[in-house]
N, C-alpha and C. Protein backbone atom coordinates (compact mmCIF):
# COMPACT_ATOMS: atom_id res chain seq x y z
N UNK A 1 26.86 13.21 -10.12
CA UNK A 1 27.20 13.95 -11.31
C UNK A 1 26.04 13.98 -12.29
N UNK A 2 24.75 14.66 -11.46
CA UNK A 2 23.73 14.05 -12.77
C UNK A 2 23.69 15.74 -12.75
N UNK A 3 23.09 16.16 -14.38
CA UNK A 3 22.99 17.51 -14.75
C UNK A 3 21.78 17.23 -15.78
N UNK A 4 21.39 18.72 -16.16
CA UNK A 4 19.78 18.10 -17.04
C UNK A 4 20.39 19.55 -17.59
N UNK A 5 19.95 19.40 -18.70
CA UNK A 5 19.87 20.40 -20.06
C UNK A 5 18.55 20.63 -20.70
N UNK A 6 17.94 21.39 -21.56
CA UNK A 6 16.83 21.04 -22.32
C UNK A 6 17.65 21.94 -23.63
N UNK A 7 16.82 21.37 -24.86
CA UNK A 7 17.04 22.12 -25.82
C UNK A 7 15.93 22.27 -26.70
N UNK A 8 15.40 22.80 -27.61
CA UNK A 8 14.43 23.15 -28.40
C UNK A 8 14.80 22.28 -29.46
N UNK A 9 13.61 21.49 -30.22
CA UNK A 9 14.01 21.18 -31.78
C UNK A 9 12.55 21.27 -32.22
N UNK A 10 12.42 21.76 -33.20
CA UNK A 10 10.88 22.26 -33.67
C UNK A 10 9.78 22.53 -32.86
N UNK A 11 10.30 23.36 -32.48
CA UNK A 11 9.85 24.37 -31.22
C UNK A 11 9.09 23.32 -29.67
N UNK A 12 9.98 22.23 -30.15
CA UNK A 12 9.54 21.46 -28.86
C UNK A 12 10.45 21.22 -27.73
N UNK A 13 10.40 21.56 -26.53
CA UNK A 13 11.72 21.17 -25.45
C UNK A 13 11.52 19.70 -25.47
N UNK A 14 12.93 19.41 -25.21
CA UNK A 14 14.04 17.70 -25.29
C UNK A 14 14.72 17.95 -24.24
N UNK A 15 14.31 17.64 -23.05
CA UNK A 15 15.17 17.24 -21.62
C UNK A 15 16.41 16.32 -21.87
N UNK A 16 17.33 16.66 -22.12
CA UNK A 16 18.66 15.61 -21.27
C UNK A 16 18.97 15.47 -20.40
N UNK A 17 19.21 14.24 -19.65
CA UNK A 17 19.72 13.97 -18.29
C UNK A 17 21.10 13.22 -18.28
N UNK A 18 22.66 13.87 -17.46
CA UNK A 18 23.74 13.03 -18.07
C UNK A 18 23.38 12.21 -16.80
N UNK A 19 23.86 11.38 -16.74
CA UNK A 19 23.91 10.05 -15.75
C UNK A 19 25.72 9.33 -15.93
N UNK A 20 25.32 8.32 -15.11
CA UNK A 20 26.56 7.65 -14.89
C UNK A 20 26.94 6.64 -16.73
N UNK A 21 26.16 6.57 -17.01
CA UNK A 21 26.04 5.86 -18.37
C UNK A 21 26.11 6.60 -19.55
N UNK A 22 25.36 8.38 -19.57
CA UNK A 22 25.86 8.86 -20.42
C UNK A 22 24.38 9.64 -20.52
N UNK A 23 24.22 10.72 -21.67
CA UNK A 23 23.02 11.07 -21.98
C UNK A 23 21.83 10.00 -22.17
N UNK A 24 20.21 10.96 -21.98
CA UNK A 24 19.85 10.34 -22.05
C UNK A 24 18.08 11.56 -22.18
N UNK A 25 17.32 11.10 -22.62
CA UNK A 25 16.24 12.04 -22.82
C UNK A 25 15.21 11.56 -21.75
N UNK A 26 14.00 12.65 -20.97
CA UNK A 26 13.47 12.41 -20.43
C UNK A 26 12.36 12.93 -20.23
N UNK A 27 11.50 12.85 -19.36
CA UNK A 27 10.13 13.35 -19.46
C UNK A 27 9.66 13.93 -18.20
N UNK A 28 10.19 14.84 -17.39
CA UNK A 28 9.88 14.94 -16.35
C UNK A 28 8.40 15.76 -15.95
N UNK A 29 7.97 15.07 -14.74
CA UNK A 29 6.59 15.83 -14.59
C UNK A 29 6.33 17.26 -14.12
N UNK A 30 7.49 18.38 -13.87
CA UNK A 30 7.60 19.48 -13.75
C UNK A 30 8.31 19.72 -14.54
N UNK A 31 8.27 21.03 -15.22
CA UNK A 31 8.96 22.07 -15.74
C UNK A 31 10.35 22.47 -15.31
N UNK A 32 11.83 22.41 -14.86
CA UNK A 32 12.54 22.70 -14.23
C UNK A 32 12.84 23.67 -14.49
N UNK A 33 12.21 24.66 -15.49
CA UNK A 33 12.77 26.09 -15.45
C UNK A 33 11.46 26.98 -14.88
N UNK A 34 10.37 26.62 -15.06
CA UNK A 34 9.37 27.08 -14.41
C UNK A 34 8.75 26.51 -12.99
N UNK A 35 8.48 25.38 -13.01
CA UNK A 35 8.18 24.78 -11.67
C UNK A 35 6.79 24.06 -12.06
N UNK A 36 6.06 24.32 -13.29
CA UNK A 36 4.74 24.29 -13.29
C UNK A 36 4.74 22.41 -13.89
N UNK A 37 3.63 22.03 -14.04
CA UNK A 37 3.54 20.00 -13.77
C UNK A 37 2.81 20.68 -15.49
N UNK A 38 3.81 19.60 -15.82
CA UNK A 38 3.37 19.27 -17.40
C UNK A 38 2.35 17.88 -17.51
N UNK A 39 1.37 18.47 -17.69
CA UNK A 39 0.37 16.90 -17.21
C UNK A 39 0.20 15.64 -18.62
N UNK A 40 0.93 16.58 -19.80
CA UNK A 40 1.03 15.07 -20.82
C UNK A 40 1.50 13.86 -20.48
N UNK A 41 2.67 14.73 -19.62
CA UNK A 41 3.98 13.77 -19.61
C UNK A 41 3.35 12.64 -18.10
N UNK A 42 2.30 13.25 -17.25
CA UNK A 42 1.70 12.54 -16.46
C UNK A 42 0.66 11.29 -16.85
N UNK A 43 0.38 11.68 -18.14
CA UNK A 43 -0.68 10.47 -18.58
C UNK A 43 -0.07 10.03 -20.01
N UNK A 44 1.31 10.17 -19.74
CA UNK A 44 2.13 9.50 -21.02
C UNK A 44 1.63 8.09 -20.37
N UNK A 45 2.20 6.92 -21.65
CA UNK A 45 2.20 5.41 -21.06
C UNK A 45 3.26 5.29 -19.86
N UNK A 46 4.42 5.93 -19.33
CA UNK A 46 5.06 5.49 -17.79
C UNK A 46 4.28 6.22 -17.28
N UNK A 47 3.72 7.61 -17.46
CA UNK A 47 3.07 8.11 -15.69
C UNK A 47 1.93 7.54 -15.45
N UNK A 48 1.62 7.40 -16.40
CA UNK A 48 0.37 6.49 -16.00
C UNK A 48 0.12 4.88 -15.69
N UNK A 49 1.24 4.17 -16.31
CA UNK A 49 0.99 3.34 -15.79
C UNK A 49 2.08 2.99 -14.21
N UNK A 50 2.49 4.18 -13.78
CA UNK A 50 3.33 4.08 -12.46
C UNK A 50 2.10 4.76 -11.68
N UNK A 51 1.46 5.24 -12.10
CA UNK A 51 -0.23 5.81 -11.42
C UNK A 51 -0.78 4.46 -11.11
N UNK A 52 -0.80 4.22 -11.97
CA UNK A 52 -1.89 2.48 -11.40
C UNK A 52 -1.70 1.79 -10.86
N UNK A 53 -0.66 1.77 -11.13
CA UNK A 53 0.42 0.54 -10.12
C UNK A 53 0.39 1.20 -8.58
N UNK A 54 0.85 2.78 -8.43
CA UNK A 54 0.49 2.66 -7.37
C UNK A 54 -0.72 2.89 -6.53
N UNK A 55 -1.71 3.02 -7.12
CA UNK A 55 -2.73 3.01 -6.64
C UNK A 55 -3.35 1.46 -6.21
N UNK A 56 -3.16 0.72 -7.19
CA UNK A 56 -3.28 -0.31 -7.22
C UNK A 56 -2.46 -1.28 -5.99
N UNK A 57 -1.13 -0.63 -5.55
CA UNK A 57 -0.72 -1.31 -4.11
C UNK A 57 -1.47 -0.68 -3.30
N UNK A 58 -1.58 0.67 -3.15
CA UNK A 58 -2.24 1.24 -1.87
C UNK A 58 -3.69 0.57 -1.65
N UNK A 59 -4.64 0.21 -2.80
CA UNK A 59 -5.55 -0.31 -2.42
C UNK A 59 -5.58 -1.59 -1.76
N UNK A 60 -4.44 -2.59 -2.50
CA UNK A 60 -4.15 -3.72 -1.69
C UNK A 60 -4.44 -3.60 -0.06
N UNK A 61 -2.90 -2.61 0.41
CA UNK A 61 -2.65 -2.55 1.58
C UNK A 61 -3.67 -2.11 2.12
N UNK A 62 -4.37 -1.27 1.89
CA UNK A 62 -6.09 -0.78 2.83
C UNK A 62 -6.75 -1.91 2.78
N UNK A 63 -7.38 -3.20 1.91
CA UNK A 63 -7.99 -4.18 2.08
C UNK A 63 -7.27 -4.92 2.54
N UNK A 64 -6.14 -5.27 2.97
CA UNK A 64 -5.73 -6.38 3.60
C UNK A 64 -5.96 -5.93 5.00
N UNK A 65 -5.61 -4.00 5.19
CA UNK A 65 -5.39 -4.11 6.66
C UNK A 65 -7.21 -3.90 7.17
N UNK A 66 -8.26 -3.37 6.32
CA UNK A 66 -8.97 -3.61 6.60
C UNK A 66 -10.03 -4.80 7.04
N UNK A 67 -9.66 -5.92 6.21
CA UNK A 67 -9.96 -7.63 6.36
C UNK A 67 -9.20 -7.48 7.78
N UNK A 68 -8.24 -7.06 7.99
CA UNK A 68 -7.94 -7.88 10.00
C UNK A 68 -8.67 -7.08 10.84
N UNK A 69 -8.64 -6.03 10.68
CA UNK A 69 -9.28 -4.93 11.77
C UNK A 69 -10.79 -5.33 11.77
N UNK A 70 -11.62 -6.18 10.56
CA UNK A 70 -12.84 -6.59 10.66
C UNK A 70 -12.55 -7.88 11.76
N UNK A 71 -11.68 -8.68 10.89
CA UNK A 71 -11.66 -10.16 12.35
C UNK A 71 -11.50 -10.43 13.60
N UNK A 72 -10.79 -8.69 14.10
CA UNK A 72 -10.20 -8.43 15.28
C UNK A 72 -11.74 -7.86 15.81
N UNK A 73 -12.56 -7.06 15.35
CA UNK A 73 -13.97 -7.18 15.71
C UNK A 73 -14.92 -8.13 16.17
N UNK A 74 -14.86 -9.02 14.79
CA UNK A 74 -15.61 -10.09 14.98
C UNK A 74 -15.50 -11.10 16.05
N UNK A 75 -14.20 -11.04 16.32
CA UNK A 75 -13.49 -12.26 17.28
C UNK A 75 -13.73 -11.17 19.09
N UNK A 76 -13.45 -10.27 19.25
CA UNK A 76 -13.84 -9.27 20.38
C UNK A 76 -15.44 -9.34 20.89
N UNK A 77 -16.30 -8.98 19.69
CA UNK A 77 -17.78 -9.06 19.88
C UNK A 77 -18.21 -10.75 20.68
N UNK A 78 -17.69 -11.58 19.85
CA UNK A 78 -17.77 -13.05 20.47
C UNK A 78 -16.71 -14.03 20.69
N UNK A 79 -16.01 -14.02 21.31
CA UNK A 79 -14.82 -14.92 21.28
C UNK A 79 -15.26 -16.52 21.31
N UNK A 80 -16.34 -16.84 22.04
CA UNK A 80 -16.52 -18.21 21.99
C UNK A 80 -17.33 -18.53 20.81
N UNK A 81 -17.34 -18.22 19.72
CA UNK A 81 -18.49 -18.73 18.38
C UNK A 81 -17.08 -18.86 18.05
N UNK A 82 -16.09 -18.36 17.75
CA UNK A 82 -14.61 -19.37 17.04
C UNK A 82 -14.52 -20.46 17.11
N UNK A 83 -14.34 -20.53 18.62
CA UNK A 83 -14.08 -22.18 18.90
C UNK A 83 -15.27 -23.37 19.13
N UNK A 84 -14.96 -24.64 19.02
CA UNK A 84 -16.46 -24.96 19.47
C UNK A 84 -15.96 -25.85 20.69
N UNK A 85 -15.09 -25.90 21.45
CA UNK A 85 -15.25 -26.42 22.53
C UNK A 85 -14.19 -25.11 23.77
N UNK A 86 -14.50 -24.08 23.67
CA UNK A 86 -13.98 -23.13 23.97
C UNK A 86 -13.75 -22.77 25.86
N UNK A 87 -14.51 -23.13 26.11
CA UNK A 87 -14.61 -23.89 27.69
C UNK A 87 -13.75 -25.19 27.79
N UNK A 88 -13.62 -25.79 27.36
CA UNK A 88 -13.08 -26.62 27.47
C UNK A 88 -11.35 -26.29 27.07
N UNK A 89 -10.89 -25.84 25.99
CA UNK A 89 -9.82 -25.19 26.34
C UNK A 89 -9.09 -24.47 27.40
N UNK A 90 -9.46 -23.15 27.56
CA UNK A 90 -9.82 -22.78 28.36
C UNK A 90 -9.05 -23.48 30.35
N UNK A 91 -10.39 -24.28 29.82
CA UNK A 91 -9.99 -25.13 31.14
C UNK A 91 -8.93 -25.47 31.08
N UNK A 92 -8.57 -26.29 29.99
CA UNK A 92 -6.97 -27.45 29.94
C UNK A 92 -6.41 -26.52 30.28
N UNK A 93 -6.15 -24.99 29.53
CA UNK A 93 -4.80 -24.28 29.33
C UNK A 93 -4.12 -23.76 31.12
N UNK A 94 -5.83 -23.50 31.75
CA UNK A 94 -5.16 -23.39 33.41
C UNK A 94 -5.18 -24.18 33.84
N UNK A 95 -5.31 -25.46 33.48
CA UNK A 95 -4.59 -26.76 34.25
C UNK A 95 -5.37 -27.18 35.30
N UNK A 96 -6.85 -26.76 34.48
CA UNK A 96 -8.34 -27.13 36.07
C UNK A 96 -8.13 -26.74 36.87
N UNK A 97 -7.10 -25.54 37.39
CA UNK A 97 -7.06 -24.84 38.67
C UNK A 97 -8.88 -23.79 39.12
N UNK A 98 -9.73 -23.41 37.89
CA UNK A 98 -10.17 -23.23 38.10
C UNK A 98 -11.06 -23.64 36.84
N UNK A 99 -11.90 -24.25 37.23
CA UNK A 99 -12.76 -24.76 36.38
C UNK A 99 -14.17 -24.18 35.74
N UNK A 100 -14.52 -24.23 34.84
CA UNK A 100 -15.32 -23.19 34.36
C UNK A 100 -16.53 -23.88 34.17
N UNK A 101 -17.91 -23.16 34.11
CA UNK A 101 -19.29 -23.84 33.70
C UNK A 101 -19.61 -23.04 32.64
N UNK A 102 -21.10 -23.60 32.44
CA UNK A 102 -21.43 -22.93 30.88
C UNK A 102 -22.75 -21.89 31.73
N UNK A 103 -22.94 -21.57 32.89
CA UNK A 103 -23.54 -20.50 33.89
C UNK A 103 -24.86 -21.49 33.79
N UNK A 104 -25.69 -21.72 35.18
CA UNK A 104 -26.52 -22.65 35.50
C UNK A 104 -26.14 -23.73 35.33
N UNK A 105 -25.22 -24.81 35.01
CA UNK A 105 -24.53 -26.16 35.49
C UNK A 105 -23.37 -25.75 36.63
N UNK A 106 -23.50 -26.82 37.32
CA UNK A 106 -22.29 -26.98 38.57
C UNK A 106 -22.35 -28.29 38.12
């Protein structure tokens, strides 16, 4: 049951929005009788600071997923500089069925 009105008061439009609670004034970032983006209302103090914020997660999420996709490199290029007894793991985990050298020791 939500409905939006506007009305003029010194030659300025006043959006109402009824809601479940009752009237209420608002600022929307399009025009609903024209269609066109009212950009005050975009760099009012909420659009803008709901701008930052989300920019501000999206950048998160690109550096976090970028930090793994680097380690998943780093660890591919060399797998044995991780560990330092990495042969030796290795070995335990197949149970010396086949035993490994470091190439030129037997």
């Amino acid at each position: 049951m939500e409905t939006l009105k506007s009305i003029e008061i010194e030659n300025e439009k006043v959006y109402l929005k009824k809601d479940f609670f009752g009237w209420r004034t608002i600022e929307p970032l399009k025009n609903p009788e024209t269609g066109e983006w009212i950009l005050k209302n975009l760099w009012s103090k909420k659009g803008l600071a709901m701008l930052v914020f989300v920019i501000v997660i999206l950048s998160l999420f690109y550096l976090a997923f970028q930090e793994q996709i680097n380690n998943y490199k780093k660890v591919m290029e060399n797998p044995c500089s991780f560990c330092k007894d990495c042969f030796v793991r290795t070995n335990t985990l197949t149970n010396n069925k086949y035993p490994l050298s470091l190439g030129g020791e037997d």
